[in-house]
C-alpha atoms as a PDB file:
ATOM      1  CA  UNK A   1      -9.585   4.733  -8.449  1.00  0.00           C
ATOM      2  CA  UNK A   2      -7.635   1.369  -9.442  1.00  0.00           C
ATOM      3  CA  UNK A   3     -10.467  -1.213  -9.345  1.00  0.00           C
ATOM      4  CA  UNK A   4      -7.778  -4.059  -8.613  1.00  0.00           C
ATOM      5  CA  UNK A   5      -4.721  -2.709  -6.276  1.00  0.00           C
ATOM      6  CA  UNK A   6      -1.825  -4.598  -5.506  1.00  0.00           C
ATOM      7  CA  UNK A   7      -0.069  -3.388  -2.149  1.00  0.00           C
ATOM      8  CA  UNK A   8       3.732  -5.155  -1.907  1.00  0.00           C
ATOM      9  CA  UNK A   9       5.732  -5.243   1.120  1.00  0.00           C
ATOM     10  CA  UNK A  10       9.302  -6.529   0.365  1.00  0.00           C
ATOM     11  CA  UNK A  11      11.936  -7.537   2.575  1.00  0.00           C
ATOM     12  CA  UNK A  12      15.579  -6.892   1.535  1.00  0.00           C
ATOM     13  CA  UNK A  13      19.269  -7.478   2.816  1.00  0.00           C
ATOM     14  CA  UNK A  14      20.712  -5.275   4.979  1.00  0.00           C
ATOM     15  CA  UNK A  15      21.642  -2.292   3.639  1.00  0.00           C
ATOM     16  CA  UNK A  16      20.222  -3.120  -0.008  1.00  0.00           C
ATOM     17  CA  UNK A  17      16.616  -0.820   0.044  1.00  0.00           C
ATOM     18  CA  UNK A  18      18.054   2.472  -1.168  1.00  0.00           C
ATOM     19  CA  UNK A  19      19.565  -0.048  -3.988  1.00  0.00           C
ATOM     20  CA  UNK A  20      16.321  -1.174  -4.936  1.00  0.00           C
ATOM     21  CA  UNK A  21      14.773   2.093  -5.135  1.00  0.00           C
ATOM     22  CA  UNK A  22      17.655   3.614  -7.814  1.00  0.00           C
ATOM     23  CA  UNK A  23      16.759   0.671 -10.026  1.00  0.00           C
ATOM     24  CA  UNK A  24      12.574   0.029  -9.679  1.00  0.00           C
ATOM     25  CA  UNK A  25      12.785   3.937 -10.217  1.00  0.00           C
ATOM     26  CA  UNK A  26      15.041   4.087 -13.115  1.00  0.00           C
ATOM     27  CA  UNK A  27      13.951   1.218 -14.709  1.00  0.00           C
ATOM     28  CA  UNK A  28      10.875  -0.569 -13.618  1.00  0.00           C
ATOM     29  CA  UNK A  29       8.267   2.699 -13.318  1.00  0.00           C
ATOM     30  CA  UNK A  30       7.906   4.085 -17.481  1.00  0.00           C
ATOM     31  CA  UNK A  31       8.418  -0.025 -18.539  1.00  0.00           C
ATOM     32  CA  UNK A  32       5.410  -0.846 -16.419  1.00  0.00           C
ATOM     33  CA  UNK A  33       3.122   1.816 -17.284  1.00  0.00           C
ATOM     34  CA  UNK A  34       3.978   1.633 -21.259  1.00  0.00           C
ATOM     35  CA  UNK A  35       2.165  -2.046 -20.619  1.00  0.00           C
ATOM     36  CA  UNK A  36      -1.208  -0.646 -18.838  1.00  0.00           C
ATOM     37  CA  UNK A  37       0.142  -1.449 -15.168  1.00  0.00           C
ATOM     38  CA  UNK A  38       0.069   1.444 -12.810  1.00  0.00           C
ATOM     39  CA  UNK A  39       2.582   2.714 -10.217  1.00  0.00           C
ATOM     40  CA  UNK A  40       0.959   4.579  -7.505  1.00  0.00           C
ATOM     41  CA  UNK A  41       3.612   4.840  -5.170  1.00  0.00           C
ATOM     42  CA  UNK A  42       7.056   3.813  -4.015  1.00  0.00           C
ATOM     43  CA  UNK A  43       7.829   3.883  -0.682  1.00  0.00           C
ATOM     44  CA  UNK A  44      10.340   3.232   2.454  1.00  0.00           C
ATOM     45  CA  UNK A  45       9.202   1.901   5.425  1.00  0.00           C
ATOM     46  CA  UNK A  46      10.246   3.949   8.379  1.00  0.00           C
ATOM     47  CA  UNK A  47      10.261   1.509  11.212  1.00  0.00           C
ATOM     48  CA  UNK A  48      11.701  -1.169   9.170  1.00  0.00           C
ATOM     49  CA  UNK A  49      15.150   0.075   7.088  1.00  0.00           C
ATOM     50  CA  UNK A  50      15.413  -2.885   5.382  1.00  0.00           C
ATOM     51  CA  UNK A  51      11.377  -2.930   3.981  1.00  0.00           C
ATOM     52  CA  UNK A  52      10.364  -1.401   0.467  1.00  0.00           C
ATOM     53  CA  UNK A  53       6.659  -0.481  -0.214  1.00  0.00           C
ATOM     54  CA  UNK A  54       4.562  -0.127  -3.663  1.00  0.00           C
ATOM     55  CA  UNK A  55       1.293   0.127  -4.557  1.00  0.00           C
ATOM     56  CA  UNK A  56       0.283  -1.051  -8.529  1.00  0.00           C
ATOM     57  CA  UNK A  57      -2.652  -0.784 -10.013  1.00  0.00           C
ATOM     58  CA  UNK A  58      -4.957  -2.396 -12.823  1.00  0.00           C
ATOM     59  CA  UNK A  59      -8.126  -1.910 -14.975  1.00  0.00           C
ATOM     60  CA  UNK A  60      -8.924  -5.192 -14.384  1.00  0.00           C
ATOM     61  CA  UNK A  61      -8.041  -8.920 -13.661  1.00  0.00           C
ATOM     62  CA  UNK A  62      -7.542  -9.836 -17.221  1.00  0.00           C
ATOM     63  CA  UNK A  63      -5.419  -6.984 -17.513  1.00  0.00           C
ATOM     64  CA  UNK A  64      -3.269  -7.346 -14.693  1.00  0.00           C
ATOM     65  CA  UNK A  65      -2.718 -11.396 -15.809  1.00  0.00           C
ATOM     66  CA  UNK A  66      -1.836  -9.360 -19.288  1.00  0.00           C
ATOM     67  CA  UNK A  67       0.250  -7.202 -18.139  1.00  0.00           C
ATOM     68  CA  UNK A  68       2.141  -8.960 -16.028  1.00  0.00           C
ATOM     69  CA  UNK A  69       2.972 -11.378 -18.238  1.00  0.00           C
ATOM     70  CA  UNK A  70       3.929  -8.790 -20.713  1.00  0.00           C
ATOM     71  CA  UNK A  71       6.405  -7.308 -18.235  1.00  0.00           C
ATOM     72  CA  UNK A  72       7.712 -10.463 -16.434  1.00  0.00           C
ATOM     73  CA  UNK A  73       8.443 -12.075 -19.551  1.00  0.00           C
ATOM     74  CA  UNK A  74       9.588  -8.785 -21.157  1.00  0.00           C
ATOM     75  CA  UNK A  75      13.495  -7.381 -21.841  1.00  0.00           C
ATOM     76  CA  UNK A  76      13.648  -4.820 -19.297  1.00  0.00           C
ATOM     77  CA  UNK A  77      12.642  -7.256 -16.363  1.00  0.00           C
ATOM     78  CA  UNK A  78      14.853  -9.743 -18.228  1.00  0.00           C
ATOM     79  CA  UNK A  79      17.722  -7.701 -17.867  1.00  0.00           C
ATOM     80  CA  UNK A  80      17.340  -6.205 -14.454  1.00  0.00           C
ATOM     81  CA  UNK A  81      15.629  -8.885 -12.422  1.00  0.00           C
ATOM     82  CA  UNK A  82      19.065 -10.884 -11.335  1.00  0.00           C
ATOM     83  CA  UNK A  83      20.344  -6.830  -9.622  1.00  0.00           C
ATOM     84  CA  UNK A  84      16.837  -6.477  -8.339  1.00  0.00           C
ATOM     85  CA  UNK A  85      16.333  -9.990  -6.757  1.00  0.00           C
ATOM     86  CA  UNK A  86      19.819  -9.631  -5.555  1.00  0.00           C
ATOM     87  CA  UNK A  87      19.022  -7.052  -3.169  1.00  0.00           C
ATOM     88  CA  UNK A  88      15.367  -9.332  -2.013  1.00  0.00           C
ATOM     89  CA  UNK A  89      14.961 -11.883   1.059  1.00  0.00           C
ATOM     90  CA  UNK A  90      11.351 -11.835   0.349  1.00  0.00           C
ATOM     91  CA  UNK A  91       9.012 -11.028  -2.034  1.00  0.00           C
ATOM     92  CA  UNK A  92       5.858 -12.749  -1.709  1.00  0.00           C
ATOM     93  CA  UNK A  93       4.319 -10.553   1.003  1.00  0.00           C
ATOM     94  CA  UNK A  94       1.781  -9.055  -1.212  1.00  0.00           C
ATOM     95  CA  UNK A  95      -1.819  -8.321  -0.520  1.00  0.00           C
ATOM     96  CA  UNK A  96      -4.918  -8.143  -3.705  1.00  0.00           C
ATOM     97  CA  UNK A  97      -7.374  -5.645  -2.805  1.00  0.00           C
ATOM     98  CA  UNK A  98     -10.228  -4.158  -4.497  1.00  0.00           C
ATOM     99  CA  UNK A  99     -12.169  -0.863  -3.789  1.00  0.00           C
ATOM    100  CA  UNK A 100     -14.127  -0.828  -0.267  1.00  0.00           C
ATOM    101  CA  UNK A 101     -16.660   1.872  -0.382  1.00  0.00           C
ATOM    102  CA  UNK A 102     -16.542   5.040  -2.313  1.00  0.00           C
ATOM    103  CA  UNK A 103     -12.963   5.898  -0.984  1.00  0.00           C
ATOM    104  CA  UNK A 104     -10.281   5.465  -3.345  1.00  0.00           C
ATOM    105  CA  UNK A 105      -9.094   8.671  -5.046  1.00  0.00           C
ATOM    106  CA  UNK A 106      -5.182   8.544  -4.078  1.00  0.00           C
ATOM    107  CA  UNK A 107      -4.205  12.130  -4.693  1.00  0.00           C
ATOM    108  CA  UNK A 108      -1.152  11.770  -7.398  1.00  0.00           C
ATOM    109  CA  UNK A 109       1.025  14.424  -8.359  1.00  0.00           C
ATOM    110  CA  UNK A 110       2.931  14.261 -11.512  1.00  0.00           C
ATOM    111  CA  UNK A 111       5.978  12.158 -11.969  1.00  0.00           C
ATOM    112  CA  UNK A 112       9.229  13.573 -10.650  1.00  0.00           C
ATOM    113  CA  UNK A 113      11.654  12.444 -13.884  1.00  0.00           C
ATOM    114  CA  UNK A 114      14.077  10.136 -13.701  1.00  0.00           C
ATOM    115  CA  UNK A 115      17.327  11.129 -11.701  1.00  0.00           C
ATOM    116  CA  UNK A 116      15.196  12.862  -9.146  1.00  0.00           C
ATOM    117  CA  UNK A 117      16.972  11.894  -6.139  1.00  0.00           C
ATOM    118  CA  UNK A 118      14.901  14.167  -2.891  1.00  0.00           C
ATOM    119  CA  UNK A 119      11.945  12.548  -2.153  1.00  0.00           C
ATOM    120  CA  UNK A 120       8.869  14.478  -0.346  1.00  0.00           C
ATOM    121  CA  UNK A 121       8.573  15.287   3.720  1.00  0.00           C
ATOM    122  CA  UNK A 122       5.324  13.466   3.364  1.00  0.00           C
ATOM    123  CA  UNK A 123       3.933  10.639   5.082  1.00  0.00           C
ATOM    124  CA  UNK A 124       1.467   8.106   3.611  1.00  0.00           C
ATOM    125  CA  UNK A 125      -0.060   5.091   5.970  1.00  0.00           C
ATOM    126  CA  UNK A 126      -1.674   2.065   5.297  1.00  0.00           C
ATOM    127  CA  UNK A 127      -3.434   0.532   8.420  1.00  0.00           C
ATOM    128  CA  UNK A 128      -4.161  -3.033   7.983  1.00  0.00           C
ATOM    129  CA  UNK A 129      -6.611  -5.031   9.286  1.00  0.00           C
ATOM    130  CA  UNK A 130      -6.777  -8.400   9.496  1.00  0.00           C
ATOM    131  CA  UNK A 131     -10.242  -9.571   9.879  1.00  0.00           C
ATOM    132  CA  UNK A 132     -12.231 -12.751  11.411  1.00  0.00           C
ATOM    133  CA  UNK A 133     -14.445 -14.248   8.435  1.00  0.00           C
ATOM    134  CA  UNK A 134     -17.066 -13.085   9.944  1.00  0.00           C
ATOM    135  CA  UNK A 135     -17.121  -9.665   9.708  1.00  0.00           C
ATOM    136  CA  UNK A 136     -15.838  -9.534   6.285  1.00  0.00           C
ATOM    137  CA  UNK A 137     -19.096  -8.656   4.873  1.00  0.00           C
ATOM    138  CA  UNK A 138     -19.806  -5.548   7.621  1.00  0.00           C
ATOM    139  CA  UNK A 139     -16.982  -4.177   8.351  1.00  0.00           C
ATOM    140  CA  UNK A 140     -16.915  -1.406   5.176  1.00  0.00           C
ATOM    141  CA  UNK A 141     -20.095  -0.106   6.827  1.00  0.00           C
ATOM    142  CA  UNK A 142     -18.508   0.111  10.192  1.00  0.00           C
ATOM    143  CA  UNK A 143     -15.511   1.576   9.115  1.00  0.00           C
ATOM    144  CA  UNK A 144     -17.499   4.640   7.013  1.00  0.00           C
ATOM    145  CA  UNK A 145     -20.026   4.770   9.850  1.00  0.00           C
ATOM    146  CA  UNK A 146     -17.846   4.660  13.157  1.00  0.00           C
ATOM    147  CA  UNK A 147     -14.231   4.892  12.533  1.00  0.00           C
ATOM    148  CA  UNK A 148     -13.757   7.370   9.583  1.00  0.00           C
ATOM    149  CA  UNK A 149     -15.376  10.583  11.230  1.00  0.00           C
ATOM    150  CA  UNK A 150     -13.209  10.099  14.108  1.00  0.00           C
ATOM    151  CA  UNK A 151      -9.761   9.573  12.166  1.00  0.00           C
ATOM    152  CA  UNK A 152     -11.009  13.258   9.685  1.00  0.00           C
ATOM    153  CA  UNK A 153     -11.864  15.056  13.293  1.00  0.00           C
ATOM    154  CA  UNK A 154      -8.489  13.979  14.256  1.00  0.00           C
ATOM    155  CA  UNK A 155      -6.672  15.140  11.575  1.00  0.00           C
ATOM    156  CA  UNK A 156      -6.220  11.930   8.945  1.00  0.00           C
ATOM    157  CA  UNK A 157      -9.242  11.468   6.726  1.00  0.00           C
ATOM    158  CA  UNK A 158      -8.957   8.495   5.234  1.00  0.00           C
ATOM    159  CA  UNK A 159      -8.109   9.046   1.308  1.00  0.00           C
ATOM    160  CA  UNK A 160      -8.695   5.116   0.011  1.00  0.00           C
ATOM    161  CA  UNK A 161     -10.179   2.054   0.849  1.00  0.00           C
ATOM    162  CA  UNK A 162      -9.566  -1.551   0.183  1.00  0.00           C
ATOM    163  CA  UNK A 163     -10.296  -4.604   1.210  1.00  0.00           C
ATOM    164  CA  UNK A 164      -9.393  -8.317   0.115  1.00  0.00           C
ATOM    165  CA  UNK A 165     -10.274  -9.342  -3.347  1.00  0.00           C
ATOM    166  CA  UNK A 166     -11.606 -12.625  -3.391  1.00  0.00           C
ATOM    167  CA  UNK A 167     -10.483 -13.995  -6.796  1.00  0.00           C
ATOM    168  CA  UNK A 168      -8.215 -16.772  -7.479  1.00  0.00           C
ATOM    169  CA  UNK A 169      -4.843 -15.470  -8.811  1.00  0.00           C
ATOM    170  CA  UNK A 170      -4.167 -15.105 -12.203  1.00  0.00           C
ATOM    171  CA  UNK A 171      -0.799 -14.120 -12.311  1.00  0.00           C
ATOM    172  CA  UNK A 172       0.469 -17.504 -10.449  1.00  0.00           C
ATOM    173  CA  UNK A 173       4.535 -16.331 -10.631  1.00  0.00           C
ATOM    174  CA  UNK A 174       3.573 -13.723  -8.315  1.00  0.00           C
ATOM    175  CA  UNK A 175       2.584 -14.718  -5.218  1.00  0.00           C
ATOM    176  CA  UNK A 176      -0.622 -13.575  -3.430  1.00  0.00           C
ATOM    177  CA  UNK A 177      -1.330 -13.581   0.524  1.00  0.00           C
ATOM    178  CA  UNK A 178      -4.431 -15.958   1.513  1.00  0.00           C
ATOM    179  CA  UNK A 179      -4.133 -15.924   4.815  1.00  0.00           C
ATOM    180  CA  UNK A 180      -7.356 -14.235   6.347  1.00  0.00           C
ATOM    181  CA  UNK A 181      -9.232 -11.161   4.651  1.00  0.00           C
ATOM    182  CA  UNK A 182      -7.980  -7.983   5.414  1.00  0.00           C
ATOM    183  CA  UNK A 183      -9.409  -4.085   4.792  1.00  0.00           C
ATOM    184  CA  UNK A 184      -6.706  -1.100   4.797  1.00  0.00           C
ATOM    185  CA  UNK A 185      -7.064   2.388   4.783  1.00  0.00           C
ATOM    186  CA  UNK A 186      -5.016   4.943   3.699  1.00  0.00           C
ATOM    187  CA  UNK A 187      -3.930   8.104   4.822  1.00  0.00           C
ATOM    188  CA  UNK A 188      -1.426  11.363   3.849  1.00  0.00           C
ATOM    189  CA  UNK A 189       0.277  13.637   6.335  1.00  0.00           C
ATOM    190  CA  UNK A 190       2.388  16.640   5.310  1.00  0.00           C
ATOM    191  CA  UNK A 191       4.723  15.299   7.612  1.00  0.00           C
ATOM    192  CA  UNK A 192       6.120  13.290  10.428  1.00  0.00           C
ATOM    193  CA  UNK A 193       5.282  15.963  12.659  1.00  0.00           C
ATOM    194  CA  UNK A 194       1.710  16.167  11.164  1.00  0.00           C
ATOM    195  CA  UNK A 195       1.444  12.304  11.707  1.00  0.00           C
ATOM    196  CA  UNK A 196       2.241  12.510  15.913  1.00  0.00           C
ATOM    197  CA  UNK A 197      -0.272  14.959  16.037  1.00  0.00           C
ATOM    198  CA  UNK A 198      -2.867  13.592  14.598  1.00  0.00           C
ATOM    199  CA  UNK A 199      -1.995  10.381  16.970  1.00  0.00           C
ATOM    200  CA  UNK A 200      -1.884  12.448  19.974  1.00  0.00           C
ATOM    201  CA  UNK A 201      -5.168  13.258  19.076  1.00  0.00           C
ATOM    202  CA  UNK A 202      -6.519   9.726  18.780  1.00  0.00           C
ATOM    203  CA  UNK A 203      -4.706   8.735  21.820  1.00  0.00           C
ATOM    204  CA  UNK A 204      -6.667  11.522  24.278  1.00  0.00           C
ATOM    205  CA  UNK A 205     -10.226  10.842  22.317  1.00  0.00           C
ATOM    206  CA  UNK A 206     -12.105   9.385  24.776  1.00  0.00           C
ATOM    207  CA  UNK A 207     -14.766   8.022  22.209  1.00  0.00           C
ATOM    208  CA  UNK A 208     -11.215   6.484  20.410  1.00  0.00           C
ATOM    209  CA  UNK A 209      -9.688   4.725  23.220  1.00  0.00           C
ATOM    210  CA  UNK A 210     -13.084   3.570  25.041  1.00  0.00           C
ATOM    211  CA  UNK A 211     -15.233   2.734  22.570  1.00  0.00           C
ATOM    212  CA  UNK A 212     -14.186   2.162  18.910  1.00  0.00           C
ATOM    213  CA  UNK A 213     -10.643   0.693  19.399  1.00  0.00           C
ATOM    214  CA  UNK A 214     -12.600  -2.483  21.209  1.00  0.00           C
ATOM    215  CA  UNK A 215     -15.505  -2.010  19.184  1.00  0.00           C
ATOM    216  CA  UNK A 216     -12.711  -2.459  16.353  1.00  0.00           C
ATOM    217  CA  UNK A 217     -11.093  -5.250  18.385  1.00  0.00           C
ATOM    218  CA  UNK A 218     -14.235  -7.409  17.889  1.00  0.00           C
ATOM    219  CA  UNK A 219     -13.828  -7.808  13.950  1.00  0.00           C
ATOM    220  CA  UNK A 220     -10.178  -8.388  14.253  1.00  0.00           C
ATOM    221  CA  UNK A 221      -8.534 -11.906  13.737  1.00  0.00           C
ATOM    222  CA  UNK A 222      -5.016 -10.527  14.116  1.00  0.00           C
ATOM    223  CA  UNK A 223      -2.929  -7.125  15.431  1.00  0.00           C
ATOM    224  CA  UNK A 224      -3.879  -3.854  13.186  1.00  0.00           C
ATOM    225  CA  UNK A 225      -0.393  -3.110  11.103  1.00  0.00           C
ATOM    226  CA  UNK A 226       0.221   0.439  10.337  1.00  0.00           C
ATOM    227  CA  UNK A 227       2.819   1.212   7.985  1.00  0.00           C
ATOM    228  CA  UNK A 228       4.287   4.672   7.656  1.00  0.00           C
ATOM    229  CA  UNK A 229       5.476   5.013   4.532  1.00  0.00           C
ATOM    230  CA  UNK A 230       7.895   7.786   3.045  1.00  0.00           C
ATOM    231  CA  UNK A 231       7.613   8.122  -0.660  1.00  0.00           C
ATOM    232  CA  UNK A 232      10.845   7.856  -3.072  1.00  0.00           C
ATOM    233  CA  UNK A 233      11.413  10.781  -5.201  1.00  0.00           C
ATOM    234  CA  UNK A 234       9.559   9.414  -8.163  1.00  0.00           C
ATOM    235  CA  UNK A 235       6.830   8.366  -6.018  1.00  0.00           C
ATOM    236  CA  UNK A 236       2.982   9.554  -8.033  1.00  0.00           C
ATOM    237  CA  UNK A 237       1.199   9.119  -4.055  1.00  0.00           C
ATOM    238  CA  UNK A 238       3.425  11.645  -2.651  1.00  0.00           C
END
């Protein structure tokens, strides 16, 4: 389990993502990792087309501020980064997260090498919530306790937990989102088909709709975000 996990959201020009996704995995995957950093997964965003999704990971803080600057300031970002930004409106939509319970084993397959072009039929998603200061503290607890048996009985146990790590960034080139706490869970589906299910199941659970989604509402400070996520070829969280 990455103790420090950085989950990226960027937003490209039109018609750029599958662009970005020939380069980060061609050039940006093996260059990271040689430095300590860790690619968990690669992703497109199926409801937005013009949205690319990654998860990195790190030992630790020092070593992500280490890292980073190793790679950042290193040739192979050097001489990629003008073709990569080129294809970016927006970056900076990044979340720091650290483990939330005892959740947190993403279940990576090997690497796909490079050149591998068909990605999986799977589906990972990250819910996130956005959360009022005040329930920062309990809502791990009510997540394992209340929410978690009724996502496995309907089909999507969560496989990681993380919630907002607290810190002051270290890596100050990158930018980092501050604005509320959030927790987000993950989950894997075989498929898209797998995925409706297991919503058609949450939406006619009684004990879903009538208790724990406003049981939920109360520790929420903004709309829960679920992003379904379809991994690139060379993507480890497949």
């Amino acid at each position: 389990m990455p103790a420090i996990l950085e989950l990226r959201r960027y937003t490209l020009h039109p018609g750029r993502r599958d662009d970005l996704i020939a380069l980060f995995d061609r050039e940006f995957v093996e260059s990271q990792e040689a430095l300590g950093l860790q690619i968990l997964g690669q992703f497109r965003d199926l409801d937005d087309p013009d949205q690319f999704v990654w998860l990195r990971g790190f030992t630790d803080m020092a070593s992500r501020a280490a890292g980073l600057g190793a790679f950042y300031g290193g040739p192979v970002w050097h001489a990629h980064r003008a073709a990569a930004n080129d294809t970016m409106v927006d970056s900076s939509n990044a979340l720091l997260l650290c483990p939330a319970g005892s959740r947190g084993n993403f279940p990576l397959a090997a690497r796909l090498p490079v050149g591998s072009a068909a990605g999986p039929t799977s589906i990972v998603t990250a819910t996130i919530c956005g959360l009022r200061a005040s329930a920062v503290t309990a809502f791990p607890q009510f997540f394992e306790d209340r929410l978690a048996p009724t996502l496995a009985a309907a089909g999507a146990a969560p496989i990681a937990t993380y919630q907002t790590h607290d810190v002051e960034n270290n890596f100050p080139a990158l930018p980092i989102r501050t604005d509320m706490p959030v927790f987000v869970w993950f989950a894997h589906f075989p498929d898209a088909e797998g995925h409706r299910a297991h919503r058609d199941r949450l939406d006619q659970s009684r004990a879903w709709t009538d208790e724990l989604l406003p049981a939920l509402a109360e520790h929420l400070a903004a709309d829960l975000v679920v992003l379904r996520l379809a991994p690139t070829a060379r993507s480890r969280l497949r």
